[in-house]
C-alpha atoms as a PDB file:
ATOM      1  CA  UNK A   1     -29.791   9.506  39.439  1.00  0.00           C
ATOM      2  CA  UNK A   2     -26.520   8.584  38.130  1.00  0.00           C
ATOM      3  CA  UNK A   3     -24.080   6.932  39.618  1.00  0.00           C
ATOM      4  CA  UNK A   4     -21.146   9.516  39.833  1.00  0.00           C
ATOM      5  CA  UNK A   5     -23.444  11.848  41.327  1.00  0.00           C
ATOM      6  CA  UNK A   6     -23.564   9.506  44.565  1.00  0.00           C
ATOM      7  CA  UNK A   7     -19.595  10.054  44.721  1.00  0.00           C
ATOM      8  CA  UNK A   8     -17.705  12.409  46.267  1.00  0.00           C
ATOM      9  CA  UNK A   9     -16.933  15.462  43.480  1.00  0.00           C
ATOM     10  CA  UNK A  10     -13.263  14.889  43.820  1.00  0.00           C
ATOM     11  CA  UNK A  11     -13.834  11.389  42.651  1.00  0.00           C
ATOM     12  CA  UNK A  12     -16.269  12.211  39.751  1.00  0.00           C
ATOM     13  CA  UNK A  13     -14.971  11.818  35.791  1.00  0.00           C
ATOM     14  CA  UNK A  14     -11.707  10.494  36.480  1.00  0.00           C
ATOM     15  CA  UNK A  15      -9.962   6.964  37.731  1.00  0.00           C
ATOM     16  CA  UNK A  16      -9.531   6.891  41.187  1.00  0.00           C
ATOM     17  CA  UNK A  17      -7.986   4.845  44.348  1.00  0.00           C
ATOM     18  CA  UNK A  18     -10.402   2.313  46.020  1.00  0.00           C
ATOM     19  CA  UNK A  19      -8.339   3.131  49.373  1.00  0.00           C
ATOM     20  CA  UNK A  20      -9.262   7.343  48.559  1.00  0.00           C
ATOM     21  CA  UNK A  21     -12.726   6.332  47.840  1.00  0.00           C
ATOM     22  CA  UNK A  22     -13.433   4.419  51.546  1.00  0.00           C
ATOM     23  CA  UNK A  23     -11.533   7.187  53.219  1.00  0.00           C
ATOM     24  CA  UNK A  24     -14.376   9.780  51.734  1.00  0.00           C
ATOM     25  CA  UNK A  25     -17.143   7.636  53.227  1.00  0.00           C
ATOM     26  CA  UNK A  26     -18.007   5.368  50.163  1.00  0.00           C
ATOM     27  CA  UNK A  27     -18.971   2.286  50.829  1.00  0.00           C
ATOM     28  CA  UNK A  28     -17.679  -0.656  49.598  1.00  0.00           C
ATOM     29  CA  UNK A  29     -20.779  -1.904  48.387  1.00  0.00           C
ATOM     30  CA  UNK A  30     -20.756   0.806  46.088  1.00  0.00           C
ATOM     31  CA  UNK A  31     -17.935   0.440  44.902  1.00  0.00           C
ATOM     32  CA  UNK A  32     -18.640  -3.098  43.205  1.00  0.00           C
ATOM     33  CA  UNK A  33     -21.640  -1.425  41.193  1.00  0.00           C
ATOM     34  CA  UNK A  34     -21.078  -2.296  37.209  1.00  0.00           C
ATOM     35  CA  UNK A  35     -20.780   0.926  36.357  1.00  0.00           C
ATOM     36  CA  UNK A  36     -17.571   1.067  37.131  1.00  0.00           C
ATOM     37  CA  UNK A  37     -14.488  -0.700  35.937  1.00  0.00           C
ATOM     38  CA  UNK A  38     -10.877  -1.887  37.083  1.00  0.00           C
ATOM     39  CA  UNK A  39      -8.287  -1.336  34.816  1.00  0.00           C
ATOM     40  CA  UNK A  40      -5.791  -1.899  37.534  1.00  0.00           C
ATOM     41  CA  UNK A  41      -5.602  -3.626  40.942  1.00  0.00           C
ATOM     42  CA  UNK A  42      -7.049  -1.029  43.943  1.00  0.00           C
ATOM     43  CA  UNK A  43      -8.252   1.460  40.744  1.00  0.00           C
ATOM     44  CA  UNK A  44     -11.986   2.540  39.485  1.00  0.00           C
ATOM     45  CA  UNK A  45     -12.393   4.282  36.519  1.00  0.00           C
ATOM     46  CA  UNK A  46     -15.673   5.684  35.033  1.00  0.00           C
ATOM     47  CA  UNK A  47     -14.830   5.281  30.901  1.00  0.00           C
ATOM     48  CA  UNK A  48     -12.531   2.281  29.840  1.00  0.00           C
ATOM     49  CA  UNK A  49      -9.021   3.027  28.943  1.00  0.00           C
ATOM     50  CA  UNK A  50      -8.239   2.408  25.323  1.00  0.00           C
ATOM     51  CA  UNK A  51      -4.876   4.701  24.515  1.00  0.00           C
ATOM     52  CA  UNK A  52      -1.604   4.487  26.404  1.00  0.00           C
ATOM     53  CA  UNK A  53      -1.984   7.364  27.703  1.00  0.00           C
ATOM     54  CA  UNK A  54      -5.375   6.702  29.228  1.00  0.00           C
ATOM     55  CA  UNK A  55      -4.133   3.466  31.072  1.00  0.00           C
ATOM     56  CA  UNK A  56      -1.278   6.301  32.537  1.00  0.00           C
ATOM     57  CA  UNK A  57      -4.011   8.206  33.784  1.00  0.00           C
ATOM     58  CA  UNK A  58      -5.553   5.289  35.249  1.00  0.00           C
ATOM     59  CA  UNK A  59      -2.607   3.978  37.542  1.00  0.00           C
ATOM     60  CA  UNK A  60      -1.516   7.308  37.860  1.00  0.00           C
ATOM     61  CA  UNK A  61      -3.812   7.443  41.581  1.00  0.00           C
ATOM     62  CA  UNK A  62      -1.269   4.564  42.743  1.00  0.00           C
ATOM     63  CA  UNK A  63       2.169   6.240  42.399  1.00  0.00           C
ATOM     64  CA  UNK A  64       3.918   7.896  44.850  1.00  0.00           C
ATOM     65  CA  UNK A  65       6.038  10.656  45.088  1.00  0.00           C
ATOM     66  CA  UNK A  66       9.023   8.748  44.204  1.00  0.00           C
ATOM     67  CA  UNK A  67       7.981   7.247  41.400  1.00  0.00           C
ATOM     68  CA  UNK A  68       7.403   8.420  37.994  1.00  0.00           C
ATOM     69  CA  UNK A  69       6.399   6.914  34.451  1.00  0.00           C
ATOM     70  CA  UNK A  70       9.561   6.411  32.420  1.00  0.00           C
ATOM     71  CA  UNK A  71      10.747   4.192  29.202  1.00  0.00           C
ATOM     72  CA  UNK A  72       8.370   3.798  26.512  1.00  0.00           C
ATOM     73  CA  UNK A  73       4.822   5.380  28.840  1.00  0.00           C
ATOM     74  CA  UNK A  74       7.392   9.014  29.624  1.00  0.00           C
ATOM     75  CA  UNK A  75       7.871   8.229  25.570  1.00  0.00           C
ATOM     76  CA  UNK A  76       4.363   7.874  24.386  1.00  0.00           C
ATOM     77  CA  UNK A  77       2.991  10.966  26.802  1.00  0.00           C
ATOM     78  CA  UNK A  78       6.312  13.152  25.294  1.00  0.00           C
ATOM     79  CA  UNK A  79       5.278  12.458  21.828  1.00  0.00           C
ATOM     80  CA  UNK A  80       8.536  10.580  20.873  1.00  0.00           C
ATOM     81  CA  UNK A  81       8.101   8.362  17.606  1.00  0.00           C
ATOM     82  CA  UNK A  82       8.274   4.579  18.711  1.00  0.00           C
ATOM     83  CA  UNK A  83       8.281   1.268  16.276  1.00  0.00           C
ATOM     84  CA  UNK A  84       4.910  -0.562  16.326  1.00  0.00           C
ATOM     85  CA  UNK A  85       5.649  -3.174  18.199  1.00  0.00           C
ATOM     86  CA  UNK A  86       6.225  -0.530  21.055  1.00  0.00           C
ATOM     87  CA  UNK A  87       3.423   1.265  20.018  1.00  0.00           C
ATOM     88  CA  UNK A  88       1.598  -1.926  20.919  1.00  0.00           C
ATOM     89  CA  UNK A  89       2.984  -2.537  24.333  1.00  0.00           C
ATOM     90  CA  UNK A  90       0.214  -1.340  26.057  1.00  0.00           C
ATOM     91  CA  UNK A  91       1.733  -1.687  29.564  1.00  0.00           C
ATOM     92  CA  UNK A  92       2.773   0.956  31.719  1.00  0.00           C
ATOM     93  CA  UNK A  93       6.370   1.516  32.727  1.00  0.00           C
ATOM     94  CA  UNK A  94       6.958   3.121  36.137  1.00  0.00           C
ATOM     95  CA  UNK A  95      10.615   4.043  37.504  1.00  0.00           C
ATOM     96  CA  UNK A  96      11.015   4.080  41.348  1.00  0.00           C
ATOM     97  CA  UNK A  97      13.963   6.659  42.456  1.00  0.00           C
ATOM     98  CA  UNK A  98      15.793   5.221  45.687  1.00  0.00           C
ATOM     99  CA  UNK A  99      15.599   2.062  47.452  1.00  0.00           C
ATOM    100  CA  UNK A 100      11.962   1.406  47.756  1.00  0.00           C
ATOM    101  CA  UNK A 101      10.103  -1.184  46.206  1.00  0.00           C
ATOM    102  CA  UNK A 102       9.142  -0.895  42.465  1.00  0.00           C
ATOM    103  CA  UNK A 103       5.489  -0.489  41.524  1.00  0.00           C
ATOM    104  CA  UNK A 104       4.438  -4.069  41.039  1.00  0.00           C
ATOM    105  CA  UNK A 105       0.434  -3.984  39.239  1.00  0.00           C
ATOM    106  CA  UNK A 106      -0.859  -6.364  36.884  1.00  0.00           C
ATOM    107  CA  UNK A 107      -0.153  -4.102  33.546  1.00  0.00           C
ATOM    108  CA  UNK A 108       3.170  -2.456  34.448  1.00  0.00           C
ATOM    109  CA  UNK A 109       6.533  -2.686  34.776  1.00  0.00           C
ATOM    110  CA  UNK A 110       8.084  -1.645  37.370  1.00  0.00           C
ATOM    111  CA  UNK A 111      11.913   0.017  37.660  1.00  0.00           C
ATOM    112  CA  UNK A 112      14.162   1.124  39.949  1.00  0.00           C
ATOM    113  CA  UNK A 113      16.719   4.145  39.590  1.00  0.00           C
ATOM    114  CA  UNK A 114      19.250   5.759  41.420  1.00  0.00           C
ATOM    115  CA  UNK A 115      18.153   9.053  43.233  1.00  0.00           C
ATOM    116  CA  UNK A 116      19.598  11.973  41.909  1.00  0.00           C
ATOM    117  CA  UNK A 117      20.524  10.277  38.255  1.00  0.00           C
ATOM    118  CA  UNK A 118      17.019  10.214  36.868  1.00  0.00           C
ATOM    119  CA  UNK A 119      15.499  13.798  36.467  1.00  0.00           C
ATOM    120  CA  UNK A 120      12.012  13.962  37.022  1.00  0.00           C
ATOM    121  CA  UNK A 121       9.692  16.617  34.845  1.00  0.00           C
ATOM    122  CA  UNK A 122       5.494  16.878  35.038  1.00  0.00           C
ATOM    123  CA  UNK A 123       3.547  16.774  32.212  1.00  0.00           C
ATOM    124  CA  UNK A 124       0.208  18.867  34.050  1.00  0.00           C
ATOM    125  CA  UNK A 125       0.126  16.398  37.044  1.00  0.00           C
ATOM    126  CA  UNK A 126       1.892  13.301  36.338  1.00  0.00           C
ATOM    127  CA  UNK A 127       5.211  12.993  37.293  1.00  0.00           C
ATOM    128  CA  UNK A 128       7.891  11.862  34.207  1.00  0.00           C
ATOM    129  CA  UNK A 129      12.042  10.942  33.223  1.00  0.00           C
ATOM    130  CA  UNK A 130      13.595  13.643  31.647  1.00  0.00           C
ATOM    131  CA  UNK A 131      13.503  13.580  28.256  1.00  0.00           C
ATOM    132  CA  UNK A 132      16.922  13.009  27.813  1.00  0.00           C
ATOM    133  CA  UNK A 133      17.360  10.417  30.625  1.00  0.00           C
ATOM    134  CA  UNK A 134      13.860   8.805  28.690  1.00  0.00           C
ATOM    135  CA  UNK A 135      15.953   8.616  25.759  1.00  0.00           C
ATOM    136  CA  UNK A 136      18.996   6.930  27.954  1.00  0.00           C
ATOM    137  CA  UNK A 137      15.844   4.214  29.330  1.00  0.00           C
ATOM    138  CA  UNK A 138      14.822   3.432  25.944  1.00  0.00           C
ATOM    139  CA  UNK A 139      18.476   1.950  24.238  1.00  0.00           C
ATOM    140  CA  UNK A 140      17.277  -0.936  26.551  1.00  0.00           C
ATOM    141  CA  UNK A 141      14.273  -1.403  24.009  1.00  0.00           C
ATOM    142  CA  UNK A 142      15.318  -0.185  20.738  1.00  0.00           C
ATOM    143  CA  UNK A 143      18.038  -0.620  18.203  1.00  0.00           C
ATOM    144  CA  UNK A 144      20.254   1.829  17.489  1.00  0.00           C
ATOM    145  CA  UNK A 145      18.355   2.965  14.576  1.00  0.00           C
ATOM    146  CA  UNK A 146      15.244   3.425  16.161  1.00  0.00           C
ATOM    147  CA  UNK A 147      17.227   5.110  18.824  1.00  0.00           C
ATOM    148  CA  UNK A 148      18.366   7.767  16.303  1.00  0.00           C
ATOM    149  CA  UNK A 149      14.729   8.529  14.993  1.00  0.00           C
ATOM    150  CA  UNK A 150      13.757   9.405  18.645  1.00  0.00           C
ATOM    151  CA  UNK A 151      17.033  11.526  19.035  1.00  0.00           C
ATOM    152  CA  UNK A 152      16.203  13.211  15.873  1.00  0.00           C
ATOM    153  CA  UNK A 153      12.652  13.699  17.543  1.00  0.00           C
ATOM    154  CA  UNK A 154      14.333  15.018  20.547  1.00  0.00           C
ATOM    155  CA  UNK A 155      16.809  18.152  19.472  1.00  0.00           C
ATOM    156  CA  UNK A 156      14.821  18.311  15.957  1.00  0.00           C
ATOM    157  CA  UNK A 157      11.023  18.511  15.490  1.00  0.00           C
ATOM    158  CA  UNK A 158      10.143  18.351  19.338  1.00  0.00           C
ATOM    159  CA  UNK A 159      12.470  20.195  20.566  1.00  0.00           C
ATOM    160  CA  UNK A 160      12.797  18.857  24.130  1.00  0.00           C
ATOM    161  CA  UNK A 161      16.475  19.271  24.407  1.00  0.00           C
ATOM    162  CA  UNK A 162      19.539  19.550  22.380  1.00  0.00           C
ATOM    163  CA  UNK A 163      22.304  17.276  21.633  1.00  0.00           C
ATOM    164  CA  UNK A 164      24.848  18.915  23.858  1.00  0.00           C
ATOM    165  CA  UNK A 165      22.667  17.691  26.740  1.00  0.00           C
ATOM    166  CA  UNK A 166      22.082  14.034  25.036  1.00  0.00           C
ATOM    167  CA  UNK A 167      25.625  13.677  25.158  1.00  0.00           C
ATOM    168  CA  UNK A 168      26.104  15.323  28.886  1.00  0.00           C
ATOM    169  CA  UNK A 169      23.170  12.869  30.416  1.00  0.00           C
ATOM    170  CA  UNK A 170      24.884  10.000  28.577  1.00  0.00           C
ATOM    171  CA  UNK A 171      28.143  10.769  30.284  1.00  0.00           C
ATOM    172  CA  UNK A 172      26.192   9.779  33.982  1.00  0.00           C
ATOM    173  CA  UNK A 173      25.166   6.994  32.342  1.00  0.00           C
ATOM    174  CA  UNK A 174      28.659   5.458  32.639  1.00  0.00           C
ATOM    175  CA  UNK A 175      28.128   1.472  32.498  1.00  0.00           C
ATOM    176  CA  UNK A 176      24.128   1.791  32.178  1.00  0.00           C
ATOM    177  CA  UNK A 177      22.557  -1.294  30.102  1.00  0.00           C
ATOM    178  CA  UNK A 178      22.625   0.195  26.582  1.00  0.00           C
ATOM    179  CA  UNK A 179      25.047   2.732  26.806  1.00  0.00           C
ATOM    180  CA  UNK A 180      27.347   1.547  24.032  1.00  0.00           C
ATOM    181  CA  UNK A 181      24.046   1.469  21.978  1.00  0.00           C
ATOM    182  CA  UNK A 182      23.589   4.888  23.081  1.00  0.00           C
ATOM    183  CA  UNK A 183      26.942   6.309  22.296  1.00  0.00           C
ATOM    184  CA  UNK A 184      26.404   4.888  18.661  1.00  0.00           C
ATOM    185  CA  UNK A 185      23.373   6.171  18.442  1.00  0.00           C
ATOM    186  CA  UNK A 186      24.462  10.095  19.091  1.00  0.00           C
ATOM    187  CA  UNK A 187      27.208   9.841  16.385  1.00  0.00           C
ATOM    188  CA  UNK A 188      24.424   9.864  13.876  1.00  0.00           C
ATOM    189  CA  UNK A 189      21.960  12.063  15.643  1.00  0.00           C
ATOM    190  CA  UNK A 190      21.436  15.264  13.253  1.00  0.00           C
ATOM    191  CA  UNK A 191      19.395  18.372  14.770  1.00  0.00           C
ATOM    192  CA  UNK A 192      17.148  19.408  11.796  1.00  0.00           C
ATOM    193  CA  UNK A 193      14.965  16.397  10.998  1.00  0.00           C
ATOM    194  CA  UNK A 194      11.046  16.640  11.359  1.00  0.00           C
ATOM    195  CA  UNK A 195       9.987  13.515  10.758  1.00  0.00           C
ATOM    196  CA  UNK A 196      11.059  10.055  11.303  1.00  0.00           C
ATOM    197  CA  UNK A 197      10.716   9.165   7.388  1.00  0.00           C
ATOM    198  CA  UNK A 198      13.228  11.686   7.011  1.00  0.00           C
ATOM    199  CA  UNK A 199      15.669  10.280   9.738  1.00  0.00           C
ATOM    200  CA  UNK A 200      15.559   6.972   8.356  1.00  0.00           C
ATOM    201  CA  UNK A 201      15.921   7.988   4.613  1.00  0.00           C
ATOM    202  CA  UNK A 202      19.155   9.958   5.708  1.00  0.00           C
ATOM    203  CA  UNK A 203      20.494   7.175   7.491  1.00  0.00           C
ATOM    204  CA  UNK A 204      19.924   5.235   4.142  1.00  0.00           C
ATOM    205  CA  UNK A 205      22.150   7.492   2.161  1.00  0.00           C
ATOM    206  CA  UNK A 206      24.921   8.065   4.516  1.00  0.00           C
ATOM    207  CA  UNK A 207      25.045   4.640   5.502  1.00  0.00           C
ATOM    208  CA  UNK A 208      26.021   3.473   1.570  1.00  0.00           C
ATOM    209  CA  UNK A 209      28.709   6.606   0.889  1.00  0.00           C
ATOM    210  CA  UNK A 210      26.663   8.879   0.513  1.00  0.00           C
ATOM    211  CA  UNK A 211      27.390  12.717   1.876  1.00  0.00           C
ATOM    212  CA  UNK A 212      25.176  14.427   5.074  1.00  0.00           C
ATOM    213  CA  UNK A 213      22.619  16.030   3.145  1.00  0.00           C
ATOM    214  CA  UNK A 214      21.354  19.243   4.228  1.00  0.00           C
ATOM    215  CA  UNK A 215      18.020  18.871   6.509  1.00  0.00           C
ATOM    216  CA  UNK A 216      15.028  21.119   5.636  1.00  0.00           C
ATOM    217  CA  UNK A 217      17.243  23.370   3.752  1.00  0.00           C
ATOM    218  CA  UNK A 218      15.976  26.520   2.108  1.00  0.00           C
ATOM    219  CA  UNK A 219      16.217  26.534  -1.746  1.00  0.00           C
ATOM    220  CA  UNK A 220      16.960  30.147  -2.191  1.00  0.00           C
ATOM    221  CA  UNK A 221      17.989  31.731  -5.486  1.00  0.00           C
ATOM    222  CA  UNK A 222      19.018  35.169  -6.700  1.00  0.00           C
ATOM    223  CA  UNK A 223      17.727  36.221  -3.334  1.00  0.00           C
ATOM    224  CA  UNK A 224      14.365  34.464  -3.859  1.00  0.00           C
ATOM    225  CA  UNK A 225      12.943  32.112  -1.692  1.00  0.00           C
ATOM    226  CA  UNK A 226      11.869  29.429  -4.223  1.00  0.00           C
ATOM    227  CA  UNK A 227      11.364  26.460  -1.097  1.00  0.00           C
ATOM    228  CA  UNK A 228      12.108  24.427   1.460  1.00  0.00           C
ATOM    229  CA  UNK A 229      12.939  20.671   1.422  1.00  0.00           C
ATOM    230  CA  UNK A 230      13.747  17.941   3.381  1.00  0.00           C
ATOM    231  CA  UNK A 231      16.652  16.889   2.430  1.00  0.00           C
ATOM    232  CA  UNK A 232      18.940  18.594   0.051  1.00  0.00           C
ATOM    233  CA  UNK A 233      22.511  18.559  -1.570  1.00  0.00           C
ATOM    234  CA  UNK A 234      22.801  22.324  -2.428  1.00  0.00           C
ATOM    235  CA  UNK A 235      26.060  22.277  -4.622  1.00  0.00           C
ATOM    236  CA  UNK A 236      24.383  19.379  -6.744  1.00  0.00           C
ATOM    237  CA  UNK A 237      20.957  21.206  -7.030  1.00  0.00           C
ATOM    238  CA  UNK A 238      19.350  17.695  -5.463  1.00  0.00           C
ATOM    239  CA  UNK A 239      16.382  18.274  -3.383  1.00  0.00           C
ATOM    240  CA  UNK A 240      14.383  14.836  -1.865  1.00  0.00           C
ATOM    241  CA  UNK A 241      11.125  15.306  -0.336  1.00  0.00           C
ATOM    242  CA  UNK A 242      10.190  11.997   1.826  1.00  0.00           C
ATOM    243  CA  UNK A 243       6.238  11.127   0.720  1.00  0.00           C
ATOM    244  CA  UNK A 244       4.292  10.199   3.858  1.00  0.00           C
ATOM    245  CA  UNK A 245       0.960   9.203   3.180  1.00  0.00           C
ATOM    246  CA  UNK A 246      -0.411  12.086   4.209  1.00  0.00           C
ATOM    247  CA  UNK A 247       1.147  14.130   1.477  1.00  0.00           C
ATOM    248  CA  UNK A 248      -1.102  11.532  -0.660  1.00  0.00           C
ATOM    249  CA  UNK A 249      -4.336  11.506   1.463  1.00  0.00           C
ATOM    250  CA  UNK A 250      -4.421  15.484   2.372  1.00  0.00           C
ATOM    251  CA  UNK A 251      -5.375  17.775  -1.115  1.00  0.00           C
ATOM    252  CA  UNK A 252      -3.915  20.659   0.190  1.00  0.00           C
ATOM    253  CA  UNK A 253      -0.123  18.783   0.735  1.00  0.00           C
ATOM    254  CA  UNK A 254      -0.948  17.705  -2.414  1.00  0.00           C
ATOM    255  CA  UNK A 255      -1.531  20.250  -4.008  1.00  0.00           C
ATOM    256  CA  UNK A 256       1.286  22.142  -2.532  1.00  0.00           C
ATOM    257  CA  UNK A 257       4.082  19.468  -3.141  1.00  0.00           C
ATOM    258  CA  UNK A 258       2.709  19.352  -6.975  1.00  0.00           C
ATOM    259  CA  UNK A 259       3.760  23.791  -6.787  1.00  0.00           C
ATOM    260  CA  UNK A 260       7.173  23.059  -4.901  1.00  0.00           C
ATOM    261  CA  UNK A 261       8.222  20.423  -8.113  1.00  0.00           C
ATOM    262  CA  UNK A 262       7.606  23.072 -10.366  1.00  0.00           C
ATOM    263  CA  UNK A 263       8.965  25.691  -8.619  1.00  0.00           C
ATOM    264  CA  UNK A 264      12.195  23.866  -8.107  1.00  0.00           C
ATOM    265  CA  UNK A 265      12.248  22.836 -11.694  1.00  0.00           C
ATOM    266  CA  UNK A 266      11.816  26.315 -12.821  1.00  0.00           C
ATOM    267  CA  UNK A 267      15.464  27.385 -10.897  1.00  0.00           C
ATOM    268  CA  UNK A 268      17.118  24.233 -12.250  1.00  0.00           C
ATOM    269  CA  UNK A 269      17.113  22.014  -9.298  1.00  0.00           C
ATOM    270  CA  UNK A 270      16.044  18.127  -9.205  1.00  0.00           C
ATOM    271  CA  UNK A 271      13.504  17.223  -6.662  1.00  0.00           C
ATOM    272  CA  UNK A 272      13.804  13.121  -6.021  1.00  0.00           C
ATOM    273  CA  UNK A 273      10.308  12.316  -3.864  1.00  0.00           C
ATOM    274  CA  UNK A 274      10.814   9.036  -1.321  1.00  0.00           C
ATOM    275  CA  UNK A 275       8.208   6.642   0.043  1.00  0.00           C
ATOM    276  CA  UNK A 276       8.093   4.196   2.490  1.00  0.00           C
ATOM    277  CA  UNK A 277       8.587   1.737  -0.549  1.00  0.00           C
ATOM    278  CA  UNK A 278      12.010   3.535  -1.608  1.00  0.00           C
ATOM    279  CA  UNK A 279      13.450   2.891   2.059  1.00  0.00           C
ATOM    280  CA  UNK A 280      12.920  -1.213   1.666  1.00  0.00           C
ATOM    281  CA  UNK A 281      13.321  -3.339  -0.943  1.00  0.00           C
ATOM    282  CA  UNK A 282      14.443  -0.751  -3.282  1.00  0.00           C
ATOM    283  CA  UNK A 283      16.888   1.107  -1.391  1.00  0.00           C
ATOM    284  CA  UNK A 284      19.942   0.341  -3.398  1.00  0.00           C
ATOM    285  CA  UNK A 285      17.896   1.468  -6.571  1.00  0.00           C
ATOM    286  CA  UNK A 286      16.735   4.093  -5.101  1.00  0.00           C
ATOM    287  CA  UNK A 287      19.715   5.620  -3.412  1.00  0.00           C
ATOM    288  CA  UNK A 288      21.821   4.641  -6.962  1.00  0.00           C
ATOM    289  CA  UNK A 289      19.526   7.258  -8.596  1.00  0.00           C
ATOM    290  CA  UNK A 290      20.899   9.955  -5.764  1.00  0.00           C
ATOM    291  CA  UNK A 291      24.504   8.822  -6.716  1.00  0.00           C
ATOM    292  CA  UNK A 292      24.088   9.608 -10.691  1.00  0.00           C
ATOM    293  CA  UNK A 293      22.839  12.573 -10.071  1.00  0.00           C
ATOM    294  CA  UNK A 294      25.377  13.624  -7.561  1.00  0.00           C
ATOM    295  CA  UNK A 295      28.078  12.611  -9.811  1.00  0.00           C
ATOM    296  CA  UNK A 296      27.237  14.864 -12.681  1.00  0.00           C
ATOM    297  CA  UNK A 297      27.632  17.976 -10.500  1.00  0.00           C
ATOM    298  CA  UNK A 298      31.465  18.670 -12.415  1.00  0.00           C
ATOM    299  CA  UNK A 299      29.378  18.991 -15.677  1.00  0.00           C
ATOM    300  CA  UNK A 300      26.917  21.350 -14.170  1.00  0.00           C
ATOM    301  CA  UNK A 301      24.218  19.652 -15.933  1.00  0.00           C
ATOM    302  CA  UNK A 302      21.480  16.941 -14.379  1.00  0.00           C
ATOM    303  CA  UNK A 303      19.677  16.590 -17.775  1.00  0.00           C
ATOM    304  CA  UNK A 304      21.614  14.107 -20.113  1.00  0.00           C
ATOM    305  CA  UNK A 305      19.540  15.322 -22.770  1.00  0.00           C
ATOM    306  CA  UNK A 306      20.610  17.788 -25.670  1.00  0.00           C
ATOM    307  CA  UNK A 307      18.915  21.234 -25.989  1.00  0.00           C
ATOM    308  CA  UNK A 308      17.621  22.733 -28.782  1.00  0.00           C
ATOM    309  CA  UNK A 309      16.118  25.918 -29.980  1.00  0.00           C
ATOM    310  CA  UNK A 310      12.027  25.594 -29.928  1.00  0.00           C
ATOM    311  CA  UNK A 311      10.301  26.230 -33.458  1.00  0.00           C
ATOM    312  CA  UNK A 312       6.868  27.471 -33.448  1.00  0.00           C
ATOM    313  CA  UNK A 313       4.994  25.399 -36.282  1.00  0.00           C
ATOM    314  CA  UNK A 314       3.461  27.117 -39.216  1.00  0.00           C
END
């Protein structure tokens, strides 16, 4: 027989409360069989957490109605881009709203917020921070940078809210830790991004002279849709694609980035592609390129090189 089947069916397949389990008759002798674990203090689980999100799930039995996950766990479960060394941080941030005591577990971190400032949303039964008053928790944690790609996440490619509402939530933030860093952060916060390799390669032009490039902006010509790219400077006929890995690793994105380049060429537009490489040690070449090319646009011509008639060989 196995063991979940001598369990109650409300406490089958999922991490439960050793205090639930005695109050549905299970013994405590039972309780101590191998089979299951103890990812947290007064929790069993049946499979052993290995994501973020699964150690959520697993303290989720021990929260209670005031309390919520916030910082970088509401982060990870919204889908909000986070640096590595976040991504990392396996432990699992819980916000208290009132007076009561913060969760204190081996494996969290416990907060404590002022009822009525921190909005609470649910994610199917587990109880989050708004995504904008997430984004407020997080300055604590991130530069300002960093803080941009997830705002850029946010009002862009998630869509969880818009900037307007960023900039309302930060106003009852008044004197919150990180707030300056916050303030900062929305000056540079651009709806239109949809990825964070895009965020961070705009931030590397404007931030050495360079104009706001258009985000995702549709090449169109003569009325023809010809494509759309990430970042573009219309007037100039500059597009830049930023090259993820997976436009290297995936055939079809290959294969369809190799069509855009031509298609772009054929109207008379440059296309610039960016790596991961062209953001770090070769950001001043790379972003020098951008500036020639920008600064022929009063010639009207990108190609240095003189034309000439073809002749077919006889």
């Amino acid at each position: 027989m196995q063991v979940d089947a001598a369990f109650p069916m409300a406490l089958r397949g999922a991490p439960f409360r050793v205090r639930e389990a005695l109050h549905r008759g299970v013994s405590a002798g039972r309780l101590r069989t191998r089979a299951l674990l103890r990812p947290f203090h007064g929790i069993r689980a049946w499979t052993r957490p290995e994501s973020h999100e699964d150690l959520a799930r697993a303290v989720l039995p021990r929260l209670r109605p005031d309390q919520a996950f916030s910082h970088t766990t509401a982060a990870t479960i919204l889908g909000l881009p986070l640096p590595r060394r976040l991504e990392r941080d396996l432990r699992i941030h819980v916000t208290t709203l009132g007076t009561d005591q913060a969760l204190r577990v081996r494996g969290t971190v416990g907060h404590r917020a002022r009822r009525g400032r921190v909005r609470i949303v649910y994610s199917g039964t587990a109880a989050l921070t708004h995504p904008a008053d997430t984004f407020i928790a997080l300055a604590m944690l991130l530069s300002r940078d960093e803080l941009i790609v997830v705002g850029d996440a946010l009002i862009g490619w998630l869509g969880w809210c818009d900037r307007d509402e960023l900039i309302a939530t930060a106003r009852r933030y008044r004197g919150a830790r990180g707030i300056r860093r916050v303030r900062a952060a929305l000056q540079e916060i651009r709806p239109g991004s949809r990825s964070p390799g895009e965020t961070r390669l705009r931030l590397a032009l404007t931030r050495r002279g360079l104009p706001q490039p258009a985000l995702n902006h549709d090449v169109v010509v003569d009325g023809q849709w010809i494509a759309c790219v990430d970042l573009a400077y219309p007037e100039a006929r500059v597009a830049i694609e930023y090259e993820s890995d997976l436009h290297r690793t995936d055939d079809r994105t290959f294969r369809k980035d190799l069509t855009r380049g031509e298609h772009l060429k054929d109207v008379g537009w440059w296309l610039v592609r960016a790596t991961a490489d062209d953001l770090g040690a070769a950001i001043e070449v790379f972003v020098s390129r951008i500036r020639r090319l920008l600064d022929g646009v009063p010639t009207g011509r990108h190609d240095p090189r003189p034309t000439r008639p073809l002749t077919s060989s006889r």
